[in-house]
Structure formats: structure tokens, C-alpha cells
PDB file of N, CA and C in Angstrom:
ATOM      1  N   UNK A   1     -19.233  -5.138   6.177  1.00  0.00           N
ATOM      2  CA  UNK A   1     -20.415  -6.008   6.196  1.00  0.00           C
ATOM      3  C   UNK A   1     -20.087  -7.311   6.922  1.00  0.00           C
ATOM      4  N   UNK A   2     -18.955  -7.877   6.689  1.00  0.00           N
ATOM      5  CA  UNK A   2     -18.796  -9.427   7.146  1.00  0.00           C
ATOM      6  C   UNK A   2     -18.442  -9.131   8.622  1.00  0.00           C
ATOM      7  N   UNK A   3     -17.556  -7.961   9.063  1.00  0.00           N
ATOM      8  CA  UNK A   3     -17.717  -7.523  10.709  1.00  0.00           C
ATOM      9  C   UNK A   3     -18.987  -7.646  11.431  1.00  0.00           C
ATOM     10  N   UNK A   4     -20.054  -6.618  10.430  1.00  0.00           N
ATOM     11  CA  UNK A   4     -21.306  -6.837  10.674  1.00  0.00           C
ATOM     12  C   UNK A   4     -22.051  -8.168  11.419  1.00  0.00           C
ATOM     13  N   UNK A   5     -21.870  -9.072  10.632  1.00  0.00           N
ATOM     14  CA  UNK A   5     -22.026 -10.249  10.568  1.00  0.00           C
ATOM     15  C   UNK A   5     -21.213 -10.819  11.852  1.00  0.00           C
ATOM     16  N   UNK A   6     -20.567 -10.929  11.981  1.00  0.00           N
ATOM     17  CA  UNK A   6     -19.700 -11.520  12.978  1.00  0.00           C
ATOM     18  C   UNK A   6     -20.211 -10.380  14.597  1.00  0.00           C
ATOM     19  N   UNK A   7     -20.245  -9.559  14.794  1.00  0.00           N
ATOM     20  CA  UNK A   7     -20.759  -9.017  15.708  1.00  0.00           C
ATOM     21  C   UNK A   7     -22.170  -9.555  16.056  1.00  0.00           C
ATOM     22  N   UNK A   8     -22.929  -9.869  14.974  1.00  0.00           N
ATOM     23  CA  UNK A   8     -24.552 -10.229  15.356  1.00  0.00           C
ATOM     24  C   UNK A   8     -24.754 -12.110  15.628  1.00  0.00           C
ATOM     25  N   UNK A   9     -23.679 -12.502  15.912  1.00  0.00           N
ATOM     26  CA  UNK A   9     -23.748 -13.374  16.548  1.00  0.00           C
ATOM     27  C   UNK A   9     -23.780 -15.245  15.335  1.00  0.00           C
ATOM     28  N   UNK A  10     -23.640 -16.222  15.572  1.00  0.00           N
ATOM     29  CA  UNK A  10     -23.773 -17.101  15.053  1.00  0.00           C
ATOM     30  C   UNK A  10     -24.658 -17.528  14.062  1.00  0.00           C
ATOM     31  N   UNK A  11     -26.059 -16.608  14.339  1.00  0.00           N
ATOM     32  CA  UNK A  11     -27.054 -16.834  13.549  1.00  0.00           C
ATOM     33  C   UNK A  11     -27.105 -16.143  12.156  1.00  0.00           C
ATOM     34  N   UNK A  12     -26.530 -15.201  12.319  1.00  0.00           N
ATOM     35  CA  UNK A  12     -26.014 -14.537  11.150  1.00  0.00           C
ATOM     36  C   UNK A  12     -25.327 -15.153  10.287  1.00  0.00           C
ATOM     37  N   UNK A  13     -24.347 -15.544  10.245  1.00  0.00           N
ATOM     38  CA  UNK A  13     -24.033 -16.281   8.834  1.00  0.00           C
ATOM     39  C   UNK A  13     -24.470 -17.824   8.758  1.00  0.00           C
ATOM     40  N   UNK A  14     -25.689 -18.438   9.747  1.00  0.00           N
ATOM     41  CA  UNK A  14     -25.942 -18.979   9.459  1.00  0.00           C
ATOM     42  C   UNK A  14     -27.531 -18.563   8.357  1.00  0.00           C
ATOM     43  N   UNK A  15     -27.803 -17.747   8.339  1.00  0.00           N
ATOM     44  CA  UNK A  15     -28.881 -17.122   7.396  1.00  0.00           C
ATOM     45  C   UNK A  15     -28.505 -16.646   6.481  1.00  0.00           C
ATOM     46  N   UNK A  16     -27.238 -16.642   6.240  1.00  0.00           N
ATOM     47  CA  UNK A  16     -26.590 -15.920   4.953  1.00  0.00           C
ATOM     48  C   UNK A  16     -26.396 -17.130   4.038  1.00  0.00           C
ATOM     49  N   UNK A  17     -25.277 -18.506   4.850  1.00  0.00           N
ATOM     50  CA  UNK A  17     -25.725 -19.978   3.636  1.00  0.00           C
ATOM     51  C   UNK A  17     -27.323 -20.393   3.793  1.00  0.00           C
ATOM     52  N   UNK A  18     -28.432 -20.100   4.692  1.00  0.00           N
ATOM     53  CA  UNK A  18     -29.555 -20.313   4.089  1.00  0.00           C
ATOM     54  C   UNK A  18     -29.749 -19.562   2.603  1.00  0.00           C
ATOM     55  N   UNK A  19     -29.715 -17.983   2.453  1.00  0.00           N
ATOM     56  CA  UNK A  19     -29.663 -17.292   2.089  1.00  0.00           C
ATOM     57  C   UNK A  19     -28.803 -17.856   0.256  1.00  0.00           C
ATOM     58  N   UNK A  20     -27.781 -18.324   0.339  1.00  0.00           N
ATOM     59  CA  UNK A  20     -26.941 -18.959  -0.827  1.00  0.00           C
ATOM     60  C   UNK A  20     -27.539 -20.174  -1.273  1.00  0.00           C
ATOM     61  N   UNK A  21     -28.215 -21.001  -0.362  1.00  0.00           N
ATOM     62  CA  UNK A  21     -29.238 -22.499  -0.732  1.00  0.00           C
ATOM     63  C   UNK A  21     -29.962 -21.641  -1.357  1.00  0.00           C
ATOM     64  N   UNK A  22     -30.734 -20.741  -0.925  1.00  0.00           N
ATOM     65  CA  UNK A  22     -32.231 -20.546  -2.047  1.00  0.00           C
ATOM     66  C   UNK A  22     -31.671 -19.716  -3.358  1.00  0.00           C
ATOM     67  N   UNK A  23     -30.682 -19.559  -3.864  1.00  0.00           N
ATOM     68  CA  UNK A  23     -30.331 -18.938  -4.811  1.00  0.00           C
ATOM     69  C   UNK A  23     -29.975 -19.530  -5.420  1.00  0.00           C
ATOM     70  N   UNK A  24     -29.214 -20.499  -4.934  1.00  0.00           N
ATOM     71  CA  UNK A  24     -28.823 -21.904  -6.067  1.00  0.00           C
ATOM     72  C   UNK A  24     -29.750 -22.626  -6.033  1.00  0.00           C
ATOM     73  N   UNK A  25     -31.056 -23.111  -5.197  1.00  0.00           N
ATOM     74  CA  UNK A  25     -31.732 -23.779  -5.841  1.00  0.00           C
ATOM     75  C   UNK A  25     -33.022 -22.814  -6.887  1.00  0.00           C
ATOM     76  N   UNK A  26     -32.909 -21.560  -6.477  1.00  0.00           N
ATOM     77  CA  UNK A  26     -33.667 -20.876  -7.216  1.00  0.00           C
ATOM     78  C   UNK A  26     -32.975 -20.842  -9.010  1.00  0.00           C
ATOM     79  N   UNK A  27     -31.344 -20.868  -9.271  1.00  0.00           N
ATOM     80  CA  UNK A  27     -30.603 -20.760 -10.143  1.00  0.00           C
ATOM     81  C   UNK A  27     -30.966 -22.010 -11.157  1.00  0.00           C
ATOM     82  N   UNK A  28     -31.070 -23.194 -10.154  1.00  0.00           N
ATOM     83  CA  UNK A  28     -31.410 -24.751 -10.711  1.00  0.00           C
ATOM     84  C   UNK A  28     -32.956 -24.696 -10.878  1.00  0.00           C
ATOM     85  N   UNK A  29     -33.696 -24.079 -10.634  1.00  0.00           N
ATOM     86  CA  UNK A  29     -35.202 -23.953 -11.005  1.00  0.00           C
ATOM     87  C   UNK A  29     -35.266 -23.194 -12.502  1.00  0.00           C
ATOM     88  N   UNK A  30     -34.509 -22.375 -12.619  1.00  0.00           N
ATOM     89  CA  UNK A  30     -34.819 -21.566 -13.477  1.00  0.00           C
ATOM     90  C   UNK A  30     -33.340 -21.997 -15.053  1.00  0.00           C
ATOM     91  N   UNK A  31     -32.648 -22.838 -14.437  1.00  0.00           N
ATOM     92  CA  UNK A  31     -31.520 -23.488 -15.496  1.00  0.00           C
ATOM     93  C   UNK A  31     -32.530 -24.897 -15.641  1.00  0.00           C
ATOM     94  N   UNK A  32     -33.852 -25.053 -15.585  1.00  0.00           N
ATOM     95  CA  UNK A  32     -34.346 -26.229 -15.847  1.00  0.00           C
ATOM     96  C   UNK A  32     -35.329 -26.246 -16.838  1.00  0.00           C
TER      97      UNK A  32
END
């Protein structure tokens, strides 16, 4: 998977820490 990632170019793991922001702030929505 993380090859994956690295083959599809820069934007890719930059959508993956988007991807980790909405889960922690989804985590802090729902720990509130």
C-alpha cells in the first residue's frame, strides 16, 4: 500500500494526512 502511494505521486500522501486531520478532528468532535 505505502509503494502504492509513493508511485501515485506527491499528492497522495498528501490526502492521506488530510485524511488523519478529519479523523482526529472527527475523534475530538465526538470525545466532546
Amino acid at each position: 500500500m505505502a509503494s502504492e502511494n509513493g508511485e501515485s505521486g506527491g499528492g497522495s500522501w498528501k490526502k492521506n494526512v488530510d485524511d488523519i486531520k478529519k479523523v482526529f478532528e472527527f475523534k475530538e468532535v465526538l470525545g466532546t
